[in-house]
C-alpha atoms as a PDB file:
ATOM      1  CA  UNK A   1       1.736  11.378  -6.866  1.00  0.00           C
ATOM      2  CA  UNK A   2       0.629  14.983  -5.028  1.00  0.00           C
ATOM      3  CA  UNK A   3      -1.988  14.005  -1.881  1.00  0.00           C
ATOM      4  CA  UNK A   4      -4.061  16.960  -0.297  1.00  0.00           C
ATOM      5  CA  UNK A   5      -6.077  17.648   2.892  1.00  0.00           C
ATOM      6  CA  UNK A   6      -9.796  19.037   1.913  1.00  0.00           C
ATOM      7  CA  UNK A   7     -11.686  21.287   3.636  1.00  0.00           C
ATOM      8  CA  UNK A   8     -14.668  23.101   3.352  1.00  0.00           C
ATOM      9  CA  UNK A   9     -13.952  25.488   0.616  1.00  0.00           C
ATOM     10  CA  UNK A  10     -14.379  29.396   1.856  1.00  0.00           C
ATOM     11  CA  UNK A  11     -16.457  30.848  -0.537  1.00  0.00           C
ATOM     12  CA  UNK A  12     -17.561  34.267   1.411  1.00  0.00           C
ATOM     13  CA  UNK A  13     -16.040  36.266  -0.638  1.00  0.00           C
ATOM     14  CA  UNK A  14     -18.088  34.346  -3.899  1.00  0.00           C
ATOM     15  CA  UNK A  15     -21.355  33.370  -2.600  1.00  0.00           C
ATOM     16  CA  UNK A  16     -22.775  31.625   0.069  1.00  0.00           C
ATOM     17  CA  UNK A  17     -23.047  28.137   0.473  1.00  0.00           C
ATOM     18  CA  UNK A  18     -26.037  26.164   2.028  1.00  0.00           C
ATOM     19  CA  UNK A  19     -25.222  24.440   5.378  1.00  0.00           C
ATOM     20  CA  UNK A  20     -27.414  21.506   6.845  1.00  0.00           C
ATOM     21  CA  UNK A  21     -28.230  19.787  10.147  1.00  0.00           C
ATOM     22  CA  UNK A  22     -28.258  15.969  10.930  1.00  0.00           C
ATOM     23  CA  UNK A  23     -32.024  15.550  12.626  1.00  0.00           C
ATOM     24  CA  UNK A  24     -32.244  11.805  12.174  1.00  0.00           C
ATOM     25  CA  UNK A  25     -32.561   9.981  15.322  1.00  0.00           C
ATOM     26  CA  UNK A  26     -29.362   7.060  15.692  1.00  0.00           C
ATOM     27  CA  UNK A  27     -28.372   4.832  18.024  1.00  0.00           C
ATOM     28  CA  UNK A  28     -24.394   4.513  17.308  1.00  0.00           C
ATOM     29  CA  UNK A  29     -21.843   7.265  18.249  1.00  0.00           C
ATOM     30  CA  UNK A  30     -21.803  10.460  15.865  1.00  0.00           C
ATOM     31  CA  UNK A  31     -17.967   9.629  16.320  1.00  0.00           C
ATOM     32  CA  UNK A  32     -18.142   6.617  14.540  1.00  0.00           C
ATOM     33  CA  UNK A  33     -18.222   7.694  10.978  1.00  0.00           C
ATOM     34  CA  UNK A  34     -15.056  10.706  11.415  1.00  0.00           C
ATOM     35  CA  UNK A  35     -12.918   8.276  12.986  1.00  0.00           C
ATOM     36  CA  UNK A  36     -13.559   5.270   9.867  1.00  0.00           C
ATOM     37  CA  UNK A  37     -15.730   2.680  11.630  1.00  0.00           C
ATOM     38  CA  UNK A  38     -18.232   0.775   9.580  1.00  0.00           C
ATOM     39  CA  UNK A  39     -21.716   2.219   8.880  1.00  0.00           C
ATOM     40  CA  UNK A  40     -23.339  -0.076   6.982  1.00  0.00           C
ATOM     41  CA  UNK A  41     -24.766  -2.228   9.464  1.00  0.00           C
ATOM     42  CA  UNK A  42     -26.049   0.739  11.578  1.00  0.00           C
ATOM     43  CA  UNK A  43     -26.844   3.802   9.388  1.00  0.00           C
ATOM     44  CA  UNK A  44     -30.642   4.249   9.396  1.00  0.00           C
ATOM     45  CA  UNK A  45     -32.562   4.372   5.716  1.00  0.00           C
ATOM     46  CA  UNK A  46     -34.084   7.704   6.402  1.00  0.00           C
ATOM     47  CA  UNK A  47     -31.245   9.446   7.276  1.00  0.00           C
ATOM     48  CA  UNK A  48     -32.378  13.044   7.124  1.00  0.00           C
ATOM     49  CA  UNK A  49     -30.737  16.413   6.615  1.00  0.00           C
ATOM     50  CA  UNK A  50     -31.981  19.515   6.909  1.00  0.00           C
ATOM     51  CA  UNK A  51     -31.620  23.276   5.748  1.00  0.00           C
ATOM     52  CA  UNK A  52     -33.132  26.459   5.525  1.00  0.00           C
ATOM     53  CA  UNK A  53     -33.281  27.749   1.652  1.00  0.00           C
ATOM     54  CA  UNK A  54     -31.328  31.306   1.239  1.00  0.00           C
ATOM     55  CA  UNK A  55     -32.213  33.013  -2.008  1.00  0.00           C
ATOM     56  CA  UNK A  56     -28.830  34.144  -3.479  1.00  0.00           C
ATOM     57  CA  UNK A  57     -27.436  30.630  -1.738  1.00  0.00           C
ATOM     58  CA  UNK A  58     -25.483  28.100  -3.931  1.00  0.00           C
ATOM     59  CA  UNK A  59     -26.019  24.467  -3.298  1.00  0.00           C
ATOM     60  CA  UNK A  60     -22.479  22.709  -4.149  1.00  0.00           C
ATOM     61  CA  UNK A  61     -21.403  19.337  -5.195  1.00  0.00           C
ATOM     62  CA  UNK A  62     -20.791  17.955  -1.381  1.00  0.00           C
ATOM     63  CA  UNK A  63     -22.715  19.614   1.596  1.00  0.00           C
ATOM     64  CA  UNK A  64     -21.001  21.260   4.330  1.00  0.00           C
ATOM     65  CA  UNK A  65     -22.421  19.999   7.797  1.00  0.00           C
ATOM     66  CA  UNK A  66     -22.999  20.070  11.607  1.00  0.00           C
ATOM     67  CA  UNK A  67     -21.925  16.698  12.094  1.00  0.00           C
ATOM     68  CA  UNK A  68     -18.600  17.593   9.759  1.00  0.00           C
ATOM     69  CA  UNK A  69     -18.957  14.179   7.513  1.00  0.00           C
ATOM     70  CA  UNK A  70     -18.381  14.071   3.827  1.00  0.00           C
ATOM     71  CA  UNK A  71     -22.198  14.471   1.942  1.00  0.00           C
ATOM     72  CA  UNK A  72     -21.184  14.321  -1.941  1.00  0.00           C
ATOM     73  CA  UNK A  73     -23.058  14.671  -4.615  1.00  0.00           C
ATOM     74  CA  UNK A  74     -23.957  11.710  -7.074  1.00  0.00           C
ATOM     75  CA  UNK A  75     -21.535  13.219  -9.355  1.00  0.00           C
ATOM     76  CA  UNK A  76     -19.057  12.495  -7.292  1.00  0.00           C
ATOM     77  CA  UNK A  77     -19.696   9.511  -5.847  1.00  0.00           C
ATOM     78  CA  UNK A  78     -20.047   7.802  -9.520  1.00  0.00           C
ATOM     79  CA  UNK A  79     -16.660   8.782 -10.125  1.00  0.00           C
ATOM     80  CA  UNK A  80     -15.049   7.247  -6.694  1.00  0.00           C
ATOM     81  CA  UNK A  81     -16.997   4.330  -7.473  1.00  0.00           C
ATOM     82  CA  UNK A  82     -15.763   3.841 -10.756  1.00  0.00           C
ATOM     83  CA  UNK A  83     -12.055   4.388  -9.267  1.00  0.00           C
ATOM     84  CA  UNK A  84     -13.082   0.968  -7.308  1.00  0.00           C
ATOM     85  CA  UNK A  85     -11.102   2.125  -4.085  1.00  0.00           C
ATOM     86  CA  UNK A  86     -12.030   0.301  -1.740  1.00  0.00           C
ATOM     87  CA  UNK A  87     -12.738   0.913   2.032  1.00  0.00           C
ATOM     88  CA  UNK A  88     -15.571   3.549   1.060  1.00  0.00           C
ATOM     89  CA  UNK A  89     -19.536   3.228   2.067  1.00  0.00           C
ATOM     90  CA  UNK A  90     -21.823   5.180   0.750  1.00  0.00           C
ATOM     91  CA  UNK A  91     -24.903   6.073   2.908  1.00  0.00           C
ATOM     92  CA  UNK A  92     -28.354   7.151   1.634  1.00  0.00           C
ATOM     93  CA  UNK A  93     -29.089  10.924   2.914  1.00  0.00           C
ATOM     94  CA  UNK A  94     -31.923  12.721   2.190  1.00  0.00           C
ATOM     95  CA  UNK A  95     -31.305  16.718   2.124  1.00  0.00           C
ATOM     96  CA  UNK A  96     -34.794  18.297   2.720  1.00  0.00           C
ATOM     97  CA  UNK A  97     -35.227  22.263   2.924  1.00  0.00           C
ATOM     98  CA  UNK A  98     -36.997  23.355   5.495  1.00  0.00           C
ATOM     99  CA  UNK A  99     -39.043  26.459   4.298  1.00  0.00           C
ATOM    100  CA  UNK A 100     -39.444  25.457   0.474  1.00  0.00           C
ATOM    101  CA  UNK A 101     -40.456  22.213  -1.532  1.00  0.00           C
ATOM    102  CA  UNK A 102     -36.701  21.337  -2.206  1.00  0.00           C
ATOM    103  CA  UNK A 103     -35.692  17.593  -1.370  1.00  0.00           C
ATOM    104  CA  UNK A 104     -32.561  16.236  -2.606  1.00  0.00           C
ATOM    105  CA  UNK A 105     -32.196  12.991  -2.644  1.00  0.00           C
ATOM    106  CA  UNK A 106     -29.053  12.964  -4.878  1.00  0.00           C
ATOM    107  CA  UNK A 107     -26.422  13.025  -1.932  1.00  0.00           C
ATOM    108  CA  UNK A 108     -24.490  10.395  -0.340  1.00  0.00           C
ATOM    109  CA  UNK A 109     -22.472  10.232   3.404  1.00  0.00           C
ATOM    110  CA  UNK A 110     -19.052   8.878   2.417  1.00  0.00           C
ATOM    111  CA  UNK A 111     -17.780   6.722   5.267  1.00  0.00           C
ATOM    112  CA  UNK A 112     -14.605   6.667   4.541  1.00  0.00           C
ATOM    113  CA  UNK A 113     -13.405   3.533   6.097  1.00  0.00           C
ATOM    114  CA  UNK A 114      -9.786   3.103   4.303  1.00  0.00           C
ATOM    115  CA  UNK A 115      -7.907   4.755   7.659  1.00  0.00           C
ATOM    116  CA  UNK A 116      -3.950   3.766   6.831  1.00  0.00           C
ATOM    117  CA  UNK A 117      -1.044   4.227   9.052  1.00  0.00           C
ATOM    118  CA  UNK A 118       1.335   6.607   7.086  1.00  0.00           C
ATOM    119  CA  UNK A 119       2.202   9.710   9.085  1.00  0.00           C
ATOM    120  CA  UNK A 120       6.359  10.130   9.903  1.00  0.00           C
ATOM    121  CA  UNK A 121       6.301  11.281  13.630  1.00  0.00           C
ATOM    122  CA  UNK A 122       9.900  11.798  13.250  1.00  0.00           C
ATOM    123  CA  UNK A 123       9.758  14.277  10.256  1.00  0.00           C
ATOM    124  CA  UNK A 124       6.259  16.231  11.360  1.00  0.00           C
ATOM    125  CA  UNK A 125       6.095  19.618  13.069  1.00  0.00           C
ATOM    126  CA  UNK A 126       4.342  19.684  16.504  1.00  0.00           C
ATOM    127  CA  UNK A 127       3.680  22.599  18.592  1.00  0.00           C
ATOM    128  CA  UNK A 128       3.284  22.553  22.397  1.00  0.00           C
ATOM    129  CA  UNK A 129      -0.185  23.837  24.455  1.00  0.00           C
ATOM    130  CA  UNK A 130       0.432  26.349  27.260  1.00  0.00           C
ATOM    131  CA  UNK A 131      -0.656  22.896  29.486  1.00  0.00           C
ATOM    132  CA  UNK A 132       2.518  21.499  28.075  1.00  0.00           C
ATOM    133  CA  UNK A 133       0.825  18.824  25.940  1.00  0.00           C
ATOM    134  CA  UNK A 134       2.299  18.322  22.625  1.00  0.00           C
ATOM    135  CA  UNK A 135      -0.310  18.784  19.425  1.00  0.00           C
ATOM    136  CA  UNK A 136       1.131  17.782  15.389  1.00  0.00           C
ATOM    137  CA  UNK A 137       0.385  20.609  14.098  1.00  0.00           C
ATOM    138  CA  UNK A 138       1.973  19.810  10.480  1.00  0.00           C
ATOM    139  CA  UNK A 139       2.047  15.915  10.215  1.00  0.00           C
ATOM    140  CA  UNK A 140       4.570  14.404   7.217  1.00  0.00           C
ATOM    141  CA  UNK A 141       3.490  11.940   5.424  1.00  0.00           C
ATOM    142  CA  UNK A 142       5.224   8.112   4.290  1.00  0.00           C
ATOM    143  CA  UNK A 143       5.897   8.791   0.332  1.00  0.00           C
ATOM    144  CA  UNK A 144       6.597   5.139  -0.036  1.00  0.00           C
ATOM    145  CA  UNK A 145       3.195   3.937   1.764  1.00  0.00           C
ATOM    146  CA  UNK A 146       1.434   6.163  -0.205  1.00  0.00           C
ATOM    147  CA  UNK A 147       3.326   4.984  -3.509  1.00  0.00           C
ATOM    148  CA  UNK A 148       2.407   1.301  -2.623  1.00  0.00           C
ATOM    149  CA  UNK A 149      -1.318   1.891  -1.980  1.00  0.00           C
ATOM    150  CA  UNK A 150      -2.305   4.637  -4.406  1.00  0.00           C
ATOM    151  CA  UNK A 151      -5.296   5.685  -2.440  1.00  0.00           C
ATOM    152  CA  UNK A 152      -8.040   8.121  -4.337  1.00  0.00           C
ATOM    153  CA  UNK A 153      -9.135   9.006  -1.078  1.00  0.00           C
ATOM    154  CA  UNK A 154      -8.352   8.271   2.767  1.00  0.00           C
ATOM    155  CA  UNK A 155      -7.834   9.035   6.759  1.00  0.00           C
ATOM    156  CA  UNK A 156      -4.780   8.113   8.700  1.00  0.00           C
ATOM    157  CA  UNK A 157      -4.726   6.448  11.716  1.00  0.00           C
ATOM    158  CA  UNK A 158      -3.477   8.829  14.820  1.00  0.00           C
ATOM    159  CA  UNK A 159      -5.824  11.615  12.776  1.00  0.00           C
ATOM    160  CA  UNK A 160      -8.760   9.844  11.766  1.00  0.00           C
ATOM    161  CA  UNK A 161     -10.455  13.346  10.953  1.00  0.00           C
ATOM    162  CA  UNK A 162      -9.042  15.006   8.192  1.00  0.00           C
ATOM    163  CA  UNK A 163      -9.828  13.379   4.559  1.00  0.00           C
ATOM    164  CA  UNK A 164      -7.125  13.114   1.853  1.00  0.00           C
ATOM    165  CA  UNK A 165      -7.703  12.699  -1.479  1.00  0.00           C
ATOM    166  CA  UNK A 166      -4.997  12.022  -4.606  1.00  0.00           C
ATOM    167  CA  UNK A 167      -4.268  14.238  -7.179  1.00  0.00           C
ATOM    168  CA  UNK A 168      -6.207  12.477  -9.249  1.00  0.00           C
ATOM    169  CA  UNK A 169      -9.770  13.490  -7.228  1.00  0.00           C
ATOM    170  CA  UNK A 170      -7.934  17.138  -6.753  1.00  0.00           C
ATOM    171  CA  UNK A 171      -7.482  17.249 -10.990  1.00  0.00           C
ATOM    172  CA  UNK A 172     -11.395  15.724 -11.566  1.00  0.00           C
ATOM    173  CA  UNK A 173     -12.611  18.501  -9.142  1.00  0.00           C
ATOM    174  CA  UNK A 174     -10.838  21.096 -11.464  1.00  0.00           C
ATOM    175  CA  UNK A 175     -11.891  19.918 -14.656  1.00  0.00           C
ATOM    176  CA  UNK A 176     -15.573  19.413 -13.463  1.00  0.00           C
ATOM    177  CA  UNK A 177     -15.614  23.438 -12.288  1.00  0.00           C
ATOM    178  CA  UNK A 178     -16.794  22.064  -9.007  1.00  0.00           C
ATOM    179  CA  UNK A 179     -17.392  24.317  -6.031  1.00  0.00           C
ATOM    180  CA  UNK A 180     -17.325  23.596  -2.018  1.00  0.00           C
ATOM    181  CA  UNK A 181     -13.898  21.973  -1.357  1.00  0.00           C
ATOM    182  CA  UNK A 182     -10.184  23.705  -0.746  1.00  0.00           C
ATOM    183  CA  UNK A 183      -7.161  21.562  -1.149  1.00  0.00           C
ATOM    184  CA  UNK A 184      -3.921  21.702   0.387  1.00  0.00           C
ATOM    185  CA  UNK A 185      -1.029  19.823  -0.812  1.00  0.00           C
ATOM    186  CA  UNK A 186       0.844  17.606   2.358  1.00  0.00           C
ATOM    187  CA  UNK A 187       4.199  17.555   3.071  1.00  0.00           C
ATOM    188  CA  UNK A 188       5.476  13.872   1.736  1.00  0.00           C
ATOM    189  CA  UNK A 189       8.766  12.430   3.396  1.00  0.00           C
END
């Protein structure tokens, strides 16, 4: 099976995309949910993001944001949740506009807690910092680890940042004519 970073999809050159702000007031670090760590026990019930509506502006299935976590639509998190992966929590948002009466309660924070150790240090590409500090600048990735687990969609420990998804999400994405993610295939060993 094909795995793929996602990204923010660049769509510029299409139309522009709305982009919101996290203004709810927490008491656990922003850190927490990029890196895997648990939410559930912390994440407030009014979590609250905001955005000023653009007219011309598209409003895609997951929200690009300032705090850089996944916000998907309900669309999409039916579907994960009918995959039954496990190691995902998904965390009421509300998505208010702040110069119109659009709120949209219809989005979800994945915490994506399923972080798995499967990057080859021997086989990935690094490239060195003019401080002489060494940075992975193409990781590799454990084909067998992957085969055994047959994650939808993941983080990997030593680069808790980045989300992965299987071909599987990348093909549903397609089919749906969904909008707001890029995908780019990783290098398997």
């Amino acid at each position: 099976m094909r795995y793929y970073w996602v990204v923010p999809e660049d769509l510029r050159d299409k139309c522009n995309i709305e982009f919101c702000f996290f203004v709810t007031q927490i008491d656990f670090p922003t850190y927490d949910i990029l890196v895997g760590k648990s939410m559930l026990h912390y994440w407030p019930t009014n979590a609250r993001f905001e955005f000023e509506r653009h007219n011309g502006y598209v409003i895609t299935e997951c929200f690009d944001n300032d705090m850089n976590w996944p916000i998907y639509s309900t669309r999409i998190t039916r579907w994960l949740q009918e995959k039954q992966d496990y190691g995902l929590e998904y965390l009421p948002a509300q998505i208010v506009s702040t110069n119109s009466e659009m709120v949209l309660d219809n989005y979800k924070v994945v915490n994506i807690t399923h972080v798995i150790d499967v990057i080859d240090l021997n086989h990935s590409k690094y490239s060195m910092y003019d401080t002489g500090d060494l940075m992975m600048v193409l990781p590799s990735f454990k084909r067998k680890v992957l085969a055994e687990l047959h994650p939808t969609i993941f983080k990997t420990k030593m680069n808790e940042i980045p989300i992965y998804v299987s071909e599987e999400f990348k093909h549903f994405w397609e089919e749906e004519k969904l909008a707001g993610l890029d995908f780019h295939e990783i290098r398997q060993v």
